[in-house]
PDB file of N, CA and C in Angstrom:
ATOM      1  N   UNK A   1      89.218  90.082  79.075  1.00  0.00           N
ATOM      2  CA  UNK A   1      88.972  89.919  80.499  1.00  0.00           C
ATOM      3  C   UNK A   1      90.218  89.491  81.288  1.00  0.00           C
ATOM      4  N   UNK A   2      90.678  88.317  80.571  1.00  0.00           N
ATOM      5  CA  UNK A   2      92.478  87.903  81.647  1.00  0.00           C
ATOM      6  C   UNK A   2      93.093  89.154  81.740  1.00  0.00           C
ATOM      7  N   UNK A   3      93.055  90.352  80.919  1.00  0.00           N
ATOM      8  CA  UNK A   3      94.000  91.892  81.179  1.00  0.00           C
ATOM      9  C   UNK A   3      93.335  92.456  82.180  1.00  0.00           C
ATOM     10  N   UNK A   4      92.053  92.112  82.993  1.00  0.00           N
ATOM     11  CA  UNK A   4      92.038  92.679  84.066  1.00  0.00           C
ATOM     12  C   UNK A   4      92.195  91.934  85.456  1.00  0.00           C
ATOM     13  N   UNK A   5      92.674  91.102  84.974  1.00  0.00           N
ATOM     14  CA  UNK A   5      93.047  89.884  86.028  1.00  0.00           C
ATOM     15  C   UNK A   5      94.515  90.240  86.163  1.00  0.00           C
ATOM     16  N   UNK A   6      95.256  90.713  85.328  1.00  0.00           N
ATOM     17  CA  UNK A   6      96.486  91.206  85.112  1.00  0.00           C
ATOM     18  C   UNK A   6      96.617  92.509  86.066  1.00  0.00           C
ATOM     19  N   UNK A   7      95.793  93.526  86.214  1.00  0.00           N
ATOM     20  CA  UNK A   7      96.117  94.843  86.498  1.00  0.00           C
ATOM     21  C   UNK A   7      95.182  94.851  87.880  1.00  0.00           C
ATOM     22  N   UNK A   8      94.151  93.768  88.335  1.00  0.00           N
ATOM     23  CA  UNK A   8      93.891  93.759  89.685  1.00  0.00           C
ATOM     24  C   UNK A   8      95.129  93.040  90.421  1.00  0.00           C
ATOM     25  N   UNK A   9      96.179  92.336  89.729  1.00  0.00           N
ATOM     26  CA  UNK A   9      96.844  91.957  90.458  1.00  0.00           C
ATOM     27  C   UNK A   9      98.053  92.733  91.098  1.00  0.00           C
ATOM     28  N   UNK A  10      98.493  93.381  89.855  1.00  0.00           N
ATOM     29  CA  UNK A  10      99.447  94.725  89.597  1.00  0.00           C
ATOM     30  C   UNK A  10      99.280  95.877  90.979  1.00  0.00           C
ATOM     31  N   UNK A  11      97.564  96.070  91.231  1.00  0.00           N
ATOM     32  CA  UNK A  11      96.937  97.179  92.058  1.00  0.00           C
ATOM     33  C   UNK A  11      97.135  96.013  93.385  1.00  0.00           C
ATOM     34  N   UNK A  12      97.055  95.082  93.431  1.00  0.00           N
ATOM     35  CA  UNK A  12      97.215  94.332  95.055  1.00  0.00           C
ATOM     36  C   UNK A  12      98.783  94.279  94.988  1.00  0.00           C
ATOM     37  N   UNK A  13      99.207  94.085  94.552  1.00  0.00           N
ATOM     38  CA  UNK A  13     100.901  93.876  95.323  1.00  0.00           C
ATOM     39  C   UNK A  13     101.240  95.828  95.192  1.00  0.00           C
ATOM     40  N   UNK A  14     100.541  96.143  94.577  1.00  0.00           N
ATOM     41  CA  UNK A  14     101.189  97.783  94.981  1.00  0.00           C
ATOM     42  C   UNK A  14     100.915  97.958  96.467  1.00  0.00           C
ATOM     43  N   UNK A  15      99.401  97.376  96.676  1.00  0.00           N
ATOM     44  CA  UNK A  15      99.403  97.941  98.122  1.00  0.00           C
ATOM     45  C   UNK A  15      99.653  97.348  99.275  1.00  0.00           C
ATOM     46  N   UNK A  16     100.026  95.874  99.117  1.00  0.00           N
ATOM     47  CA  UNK A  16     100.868  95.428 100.226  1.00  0.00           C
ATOM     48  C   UNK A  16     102.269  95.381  99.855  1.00  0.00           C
ATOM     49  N   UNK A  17     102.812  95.517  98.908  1.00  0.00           N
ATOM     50  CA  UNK A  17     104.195  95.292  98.869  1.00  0.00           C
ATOM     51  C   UNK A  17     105.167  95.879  99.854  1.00  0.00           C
ATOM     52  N   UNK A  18     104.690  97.006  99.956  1.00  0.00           N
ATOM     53  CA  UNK A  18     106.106  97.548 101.612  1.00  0.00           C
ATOM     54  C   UNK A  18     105.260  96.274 103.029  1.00  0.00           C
ATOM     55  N   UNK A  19     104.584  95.812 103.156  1.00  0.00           N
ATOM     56  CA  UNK A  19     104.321  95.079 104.164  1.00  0.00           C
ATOM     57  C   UNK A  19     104.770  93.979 103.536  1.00  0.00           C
ATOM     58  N   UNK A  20     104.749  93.127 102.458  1.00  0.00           N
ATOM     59  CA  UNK A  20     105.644  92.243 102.187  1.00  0.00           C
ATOM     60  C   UNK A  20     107.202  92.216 102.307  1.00  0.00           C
ATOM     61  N   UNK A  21     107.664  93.415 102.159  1.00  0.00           N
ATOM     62  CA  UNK A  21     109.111  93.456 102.198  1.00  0.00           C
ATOM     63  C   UNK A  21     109.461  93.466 103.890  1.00  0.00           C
ATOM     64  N   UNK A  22     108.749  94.068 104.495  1.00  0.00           N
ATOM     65  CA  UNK A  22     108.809  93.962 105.956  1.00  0.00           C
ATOM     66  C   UNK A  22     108.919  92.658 106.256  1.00  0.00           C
ATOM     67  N   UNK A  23     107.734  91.930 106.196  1.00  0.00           N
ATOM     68  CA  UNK A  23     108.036  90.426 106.224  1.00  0.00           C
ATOM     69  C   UNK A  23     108.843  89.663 106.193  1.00  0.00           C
ATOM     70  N   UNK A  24     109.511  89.788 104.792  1.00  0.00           N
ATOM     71  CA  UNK A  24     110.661  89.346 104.117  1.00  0.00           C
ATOM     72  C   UNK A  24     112.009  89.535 105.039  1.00  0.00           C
ATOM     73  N   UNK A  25     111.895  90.691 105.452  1.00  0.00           N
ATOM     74  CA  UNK A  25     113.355  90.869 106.424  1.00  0.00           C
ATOM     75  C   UNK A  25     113.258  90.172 108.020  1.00  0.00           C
ATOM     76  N   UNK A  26     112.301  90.422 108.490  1.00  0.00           N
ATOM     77  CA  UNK A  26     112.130  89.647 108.966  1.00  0.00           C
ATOM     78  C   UNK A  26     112.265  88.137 109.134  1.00  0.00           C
ATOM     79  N   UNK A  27     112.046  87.389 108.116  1.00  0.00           N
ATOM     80  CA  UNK A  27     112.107  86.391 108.176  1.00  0.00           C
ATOM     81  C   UNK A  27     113.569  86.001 108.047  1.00  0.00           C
ATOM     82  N   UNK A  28     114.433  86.688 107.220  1.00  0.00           N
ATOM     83  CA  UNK A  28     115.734  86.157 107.314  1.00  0.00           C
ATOM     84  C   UNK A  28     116.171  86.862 108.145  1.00  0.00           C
ATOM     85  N   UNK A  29     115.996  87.706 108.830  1.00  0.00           N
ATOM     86  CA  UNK A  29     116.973  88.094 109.888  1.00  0.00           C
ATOM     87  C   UNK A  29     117.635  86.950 111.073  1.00  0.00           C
ATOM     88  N   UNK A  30     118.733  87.324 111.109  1.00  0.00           N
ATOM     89  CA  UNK A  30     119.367  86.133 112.105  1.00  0.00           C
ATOM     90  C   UNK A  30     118.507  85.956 113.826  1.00  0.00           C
ATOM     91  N   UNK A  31     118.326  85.328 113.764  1.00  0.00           N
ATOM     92  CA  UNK A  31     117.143  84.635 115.000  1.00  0.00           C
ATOM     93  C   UNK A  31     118.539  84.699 115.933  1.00  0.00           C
ATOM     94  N   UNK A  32     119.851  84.538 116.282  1.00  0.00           N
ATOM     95  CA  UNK A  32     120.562  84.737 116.850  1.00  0.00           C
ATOM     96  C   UNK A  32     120.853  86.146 117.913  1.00  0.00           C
ATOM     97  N   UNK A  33     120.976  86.953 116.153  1.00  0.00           N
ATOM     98  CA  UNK A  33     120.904  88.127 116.739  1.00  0.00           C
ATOM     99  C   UNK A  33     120.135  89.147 115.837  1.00  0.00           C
ATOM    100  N   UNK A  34     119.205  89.243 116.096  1.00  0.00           N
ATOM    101  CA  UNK A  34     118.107  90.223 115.478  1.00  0.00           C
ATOM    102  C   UNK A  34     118.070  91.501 115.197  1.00  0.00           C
ATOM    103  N   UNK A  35     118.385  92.152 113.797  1.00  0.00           N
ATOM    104  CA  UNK A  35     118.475  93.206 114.160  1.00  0.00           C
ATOM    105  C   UNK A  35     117.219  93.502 113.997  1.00  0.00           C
ATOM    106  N   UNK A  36     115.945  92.995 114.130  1.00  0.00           N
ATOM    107  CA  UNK A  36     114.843  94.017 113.931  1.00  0.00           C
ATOM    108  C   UNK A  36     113.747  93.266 115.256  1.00  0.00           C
ATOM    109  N   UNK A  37     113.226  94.190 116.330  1.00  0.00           N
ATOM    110  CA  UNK A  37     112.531  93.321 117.682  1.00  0.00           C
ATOM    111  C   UNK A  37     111.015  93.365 117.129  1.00  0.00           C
ATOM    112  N   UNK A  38     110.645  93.293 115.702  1.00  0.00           N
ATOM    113  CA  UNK A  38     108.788  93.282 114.966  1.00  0.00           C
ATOM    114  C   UNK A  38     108.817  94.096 113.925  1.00  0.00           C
ATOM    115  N   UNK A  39     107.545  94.714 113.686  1.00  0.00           N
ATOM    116  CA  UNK A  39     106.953  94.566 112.284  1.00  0.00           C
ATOM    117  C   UNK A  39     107.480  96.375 112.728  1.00  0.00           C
ATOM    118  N   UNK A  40     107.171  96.947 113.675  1.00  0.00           N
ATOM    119  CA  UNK A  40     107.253  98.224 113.091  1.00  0.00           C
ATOM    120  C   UNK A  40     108.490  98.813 113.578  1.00  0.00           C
ATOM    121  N   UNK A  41     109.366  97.576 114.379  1.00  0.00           N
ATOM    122  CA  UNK A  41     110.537  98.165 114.339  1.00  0.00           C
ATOM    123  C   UNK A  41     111.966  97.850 112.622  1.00  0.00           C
ATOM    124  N   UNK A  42     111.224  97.193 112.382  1.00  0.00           N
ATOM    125  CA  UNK A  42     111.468  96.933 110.636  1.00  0.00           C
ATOM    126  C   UNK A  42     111.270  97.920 109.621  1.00  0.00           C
ATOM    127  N   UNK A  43     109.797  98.471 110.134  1.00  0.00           N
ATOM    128  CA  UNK A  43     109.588  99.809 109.446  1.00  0.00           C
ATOM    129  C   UNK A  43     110.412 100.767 109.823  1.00  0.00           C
ATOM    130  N   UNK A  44     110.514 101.238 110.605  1.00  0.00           N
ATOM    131  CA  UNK A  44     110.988 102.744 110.650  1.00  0.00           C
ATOM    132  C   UNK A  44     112.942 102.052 110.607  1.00  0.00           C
ATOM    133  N   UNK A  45     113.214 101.306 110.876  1.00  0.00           N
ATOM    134  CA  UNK A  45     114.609 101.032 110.294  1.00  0.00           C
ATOM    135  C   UNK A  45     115.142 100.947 108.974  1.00  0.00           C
ATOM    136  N   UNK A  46     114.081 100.392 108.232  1.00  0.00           N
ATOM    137  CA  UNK A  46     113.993 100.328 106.899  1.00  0.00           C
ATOM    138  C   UNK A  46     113.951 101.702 106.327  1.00  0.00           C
ATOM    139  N   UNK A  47     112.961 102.890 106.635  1.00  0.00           N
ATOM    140  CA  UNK A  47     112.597 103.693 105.880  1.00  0.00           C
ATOM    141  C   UNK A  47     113.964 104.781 106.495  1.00  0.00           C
ATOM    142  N   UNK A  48     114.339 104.569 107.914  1.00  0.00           N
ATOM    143  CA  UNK A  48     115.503 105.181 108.369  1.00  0.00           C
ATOM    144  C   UNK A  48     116.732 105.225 107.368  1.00  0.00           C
ATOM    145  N   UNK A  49     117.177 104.031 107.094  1.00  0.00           N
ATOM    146  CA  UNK A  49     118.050 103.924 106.189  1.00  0.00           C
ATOM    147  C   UNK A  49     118.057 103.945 104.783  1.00  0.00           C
ATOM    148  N   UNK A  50     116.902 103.919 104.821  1.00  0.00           N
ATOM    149  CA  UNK A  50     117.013 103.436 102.696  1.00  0.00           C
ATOM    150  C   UNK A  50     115.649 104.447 102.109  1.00  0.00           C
ATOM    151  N   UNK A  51     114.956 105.327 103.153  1.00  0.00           N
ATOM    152  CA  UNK A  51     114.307 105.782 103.297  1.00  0.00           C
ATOM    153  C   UNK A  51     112.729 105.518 102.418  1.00  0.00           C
ATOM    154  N   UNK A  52     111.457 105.896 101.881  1.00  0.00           N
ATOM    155  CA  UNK A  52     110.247 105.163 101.728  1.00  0.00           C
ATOM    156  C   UNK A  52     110.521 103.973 100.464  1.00  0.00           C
ATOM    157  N   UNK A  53     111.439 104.437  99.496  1.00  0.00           N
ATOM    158  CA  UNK A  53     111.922 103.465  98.688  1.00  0.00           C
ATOM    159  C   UNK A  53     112.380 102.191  98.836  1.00  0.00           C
ATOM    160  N   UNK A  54     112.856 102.196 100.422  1.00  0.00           N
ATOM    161  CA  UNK A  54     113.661 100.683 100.738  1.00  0.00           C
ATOM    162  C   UNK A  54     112.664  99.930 100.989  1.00  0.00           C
ATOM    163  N   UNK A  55     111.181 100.341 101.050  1.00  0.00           N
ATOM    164  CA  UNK A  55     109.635  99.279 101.484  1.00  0.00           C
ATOM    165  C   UNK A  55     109.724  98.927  99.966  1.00  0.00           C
ATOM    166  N   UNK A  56     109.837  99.496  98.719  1.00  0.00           N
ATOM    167  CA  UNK A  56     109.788  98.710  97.685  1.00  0.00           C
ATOM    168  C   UNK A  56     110.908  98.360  96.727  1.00  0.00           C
ATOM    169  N   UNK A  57     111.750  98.009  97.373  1.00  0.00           N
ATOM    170  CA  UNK A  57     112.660  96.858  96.865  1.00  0.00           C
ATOM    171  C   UNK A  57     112.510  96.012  96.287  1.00  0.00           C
ATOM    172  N   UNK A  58     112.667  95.810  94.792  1.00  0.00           N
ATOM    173  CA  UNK A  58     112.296  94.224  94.061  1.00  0.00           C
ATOM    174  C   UNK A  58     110.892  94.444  93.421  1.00  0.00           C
ATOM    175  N   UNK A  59     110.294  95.677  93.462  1.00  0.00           N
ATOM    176  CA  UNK A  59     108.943  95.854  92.907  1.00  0.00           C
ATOM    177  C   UNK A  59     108.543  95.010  91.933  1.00  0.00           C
ATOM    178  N   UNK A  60     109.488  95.976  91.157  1.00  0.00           N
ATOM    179  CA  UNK A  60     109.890  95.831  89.260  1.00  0.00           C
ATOM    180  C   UNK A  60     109.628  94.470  88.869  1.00  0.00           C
ATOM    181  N   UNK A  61     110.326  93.579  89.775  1.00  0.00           N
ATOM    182  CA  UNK A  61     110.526  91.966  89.673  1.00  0.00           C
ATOM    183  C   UNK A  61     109.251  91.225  89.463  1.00  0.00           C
ATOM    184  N   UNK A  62     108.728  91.943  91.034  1.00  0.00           N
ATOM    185  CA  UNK A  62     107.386  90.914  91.566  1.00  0.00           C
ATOM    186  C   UNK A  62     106.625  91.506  90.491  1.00  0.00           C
ATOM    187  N   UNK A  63     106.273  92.721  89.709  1.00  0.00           N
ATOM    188  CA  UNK A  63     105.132  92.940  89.226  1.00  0.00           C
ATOM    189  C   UNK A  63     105.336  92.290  87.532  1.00  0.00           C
ATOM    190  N   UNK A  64     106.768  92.277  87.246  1.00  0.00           N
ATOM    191  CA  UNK A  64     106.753  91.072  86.178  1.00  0.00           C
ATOM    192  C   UNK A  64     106.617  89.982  86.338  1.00  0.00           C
ATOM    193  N   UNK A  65     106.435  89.136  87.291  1.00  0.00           N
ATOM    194  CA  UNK A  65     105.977  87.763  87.498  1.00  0.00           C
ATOM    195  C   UNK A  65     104.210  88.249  87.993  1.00  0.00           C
ATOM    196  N   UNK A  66     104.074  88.703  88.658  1.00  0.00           N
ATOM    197  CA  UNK A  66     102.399  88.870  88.649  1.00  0.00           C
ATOM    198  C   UNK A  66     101.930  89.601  88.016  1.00  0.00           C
ATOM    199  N   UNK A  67     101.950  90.185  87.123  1.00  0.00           N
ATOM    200  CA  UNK A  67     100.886  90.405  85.985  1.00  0.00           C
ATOM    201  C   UNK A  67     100.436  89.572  84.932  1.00  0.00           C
ATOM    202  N   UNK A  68     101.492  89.036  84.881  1.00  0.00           N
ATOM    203  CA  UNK A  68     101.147  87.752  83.937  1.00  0.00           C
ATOM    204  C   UNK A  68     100.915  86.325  84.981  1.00  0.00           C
ATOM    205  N   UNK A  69     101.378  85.951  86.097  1.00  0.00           N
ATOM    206  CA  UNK A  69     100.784  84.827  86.733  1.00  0.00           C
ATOM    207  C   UNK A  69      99.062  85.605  86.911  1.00  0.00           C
ATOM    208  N   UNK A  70      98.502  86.153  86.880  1.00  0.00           N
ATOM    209  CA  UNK A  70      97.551  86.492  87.214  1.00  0.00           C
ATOM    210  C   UNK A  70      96.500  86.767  86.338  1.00  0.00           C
ATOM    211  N   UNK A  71      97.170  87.400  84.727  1.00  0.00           N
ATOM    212  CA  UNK A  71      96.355  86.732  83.464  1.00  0.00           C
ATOM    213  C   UNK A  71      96.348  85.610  83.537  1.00  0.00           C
ATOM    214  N   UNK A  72      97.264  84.579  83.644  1.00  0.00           N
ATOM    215  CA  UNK A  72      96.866  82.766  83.547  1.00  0.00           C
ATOM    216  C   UNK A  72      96.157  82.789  84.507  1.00  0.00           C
ATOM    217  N   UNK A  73      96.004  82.918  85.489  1.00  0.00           N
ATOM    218  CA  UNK A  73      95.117  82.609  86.587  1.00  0.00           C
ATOM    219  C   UNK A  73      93.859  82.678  86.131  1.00  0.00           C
ATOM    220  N   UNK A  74      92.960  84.528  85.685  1.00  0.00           N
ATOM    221  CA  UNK A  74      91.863  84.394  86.060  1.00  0.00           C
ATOM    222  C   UNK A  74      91.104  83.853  83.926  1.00  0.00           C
ATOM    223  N   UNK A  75      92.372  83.575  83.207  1.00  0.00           N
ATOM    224  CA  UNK A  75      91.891  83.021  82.314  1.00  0.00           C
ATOM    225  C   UNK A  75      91.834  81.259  81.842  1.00  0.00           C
ATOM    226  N   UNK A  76      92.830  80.701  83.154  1.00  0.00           N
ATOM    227  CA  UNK A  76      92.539  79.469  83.309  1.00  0.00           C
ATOM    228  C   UNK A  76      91.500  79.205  83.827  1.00  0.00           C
ATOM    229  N   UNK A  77      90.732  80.036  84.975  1.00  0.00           N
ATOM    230  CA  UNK A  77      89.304  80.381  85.599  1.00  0.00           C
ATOM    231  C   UNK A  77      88.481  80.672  84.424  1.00  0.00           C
ATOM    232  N   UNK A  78      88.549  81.428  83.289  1.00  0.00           N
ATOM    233  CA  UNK A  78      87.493  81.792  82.831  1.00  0.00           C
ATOM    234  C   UNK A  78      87.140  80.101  81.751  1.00  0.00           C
ATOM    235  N   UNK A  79      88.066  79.640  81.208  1.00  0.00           N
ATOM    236  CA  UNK A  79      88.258  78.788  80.449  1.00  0.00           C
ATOM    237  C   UNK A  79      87.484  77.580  81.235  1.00  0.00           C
ATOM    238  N   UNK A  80      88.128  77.476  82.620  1.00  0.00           N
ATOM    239  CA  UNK A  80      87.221  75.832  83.474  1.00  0.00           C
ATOM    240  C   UNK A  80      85.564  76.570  83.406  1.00  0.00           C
ATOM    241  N   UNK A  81      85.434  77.417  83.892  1.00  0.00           N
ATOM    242  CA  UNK A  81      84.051  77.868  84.195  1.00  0.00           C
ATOM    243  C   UNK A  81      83.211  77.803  83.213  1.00  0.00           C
ATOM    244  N   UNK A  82      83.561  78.341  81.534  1.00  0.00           N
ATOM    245  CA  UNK A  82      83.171  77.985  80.834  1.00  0.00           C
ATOM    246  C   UNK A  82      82.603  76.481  79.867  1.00  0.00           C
ATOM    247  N   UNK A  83      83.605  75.817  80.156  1.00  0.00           N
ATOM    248  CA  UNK A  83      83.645  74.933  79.906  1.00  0.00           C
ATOM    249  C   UNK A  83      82.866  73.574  81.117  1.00  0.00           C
ATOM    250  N   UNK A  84      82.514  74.053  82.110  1.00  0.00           N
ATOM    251  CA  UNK A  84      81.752  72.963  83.018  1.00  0.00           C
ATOM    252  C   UNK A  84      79.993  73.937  82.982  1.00  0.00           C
ATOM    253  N   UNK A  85      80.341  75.194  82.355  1.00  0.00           N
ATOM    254  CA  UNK A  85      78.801  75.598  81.851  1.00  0.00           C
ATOM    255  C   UNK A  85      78.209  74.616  81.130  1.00  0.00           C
ATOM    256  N   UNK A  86      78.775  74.543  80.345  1.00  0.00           N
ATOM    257  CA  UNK A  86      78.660  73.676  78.523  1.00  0.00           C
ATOM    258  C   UNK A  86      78.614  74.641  77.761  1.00  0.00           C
TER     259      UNK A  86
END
């Protein structure tokens, strides 16, 4: 059961991950001088330059830290639940 706690997690960062990376630039962009004025002028700059690939930048990374934070998760869940059953 934790291996599907693993691969629902895998299937959620697939489908926000280009809106996470949007985010992400955003947030460090220099508040001085901005190169991006929101969310969808981030997009089409992003995909302008680095084209649909530059929304998933760092995939590889995040989905090796969440597949496995996410087996511990829903098997530290299965383990309390069980255990306050009796």
């Amino acid at each position: 059961m934790p291996i599907t706690g693993g691969l629902a997690g895998g299937k959620f960062w697939l489908s926000v991950y280009p809106t996470d990376v949007i985010k992400s630039v955003i947030q460090v962009d220099d508040y001085k001088n901005p190169k991006f004025s929101g969310f969808a002028d981030a997009f089409k700059k992003i995909v302008a330059s680095e084209g649909v690939k530059g929304l998933h930048k760092g995939f590889g990374s995040a989905m090796a830290r969440s597949v496995p934070a996410n087996v511990a998760c829903l098997l530290a869940y299965e383990m309390i639940t069980r255990s306050s059953l009796g």
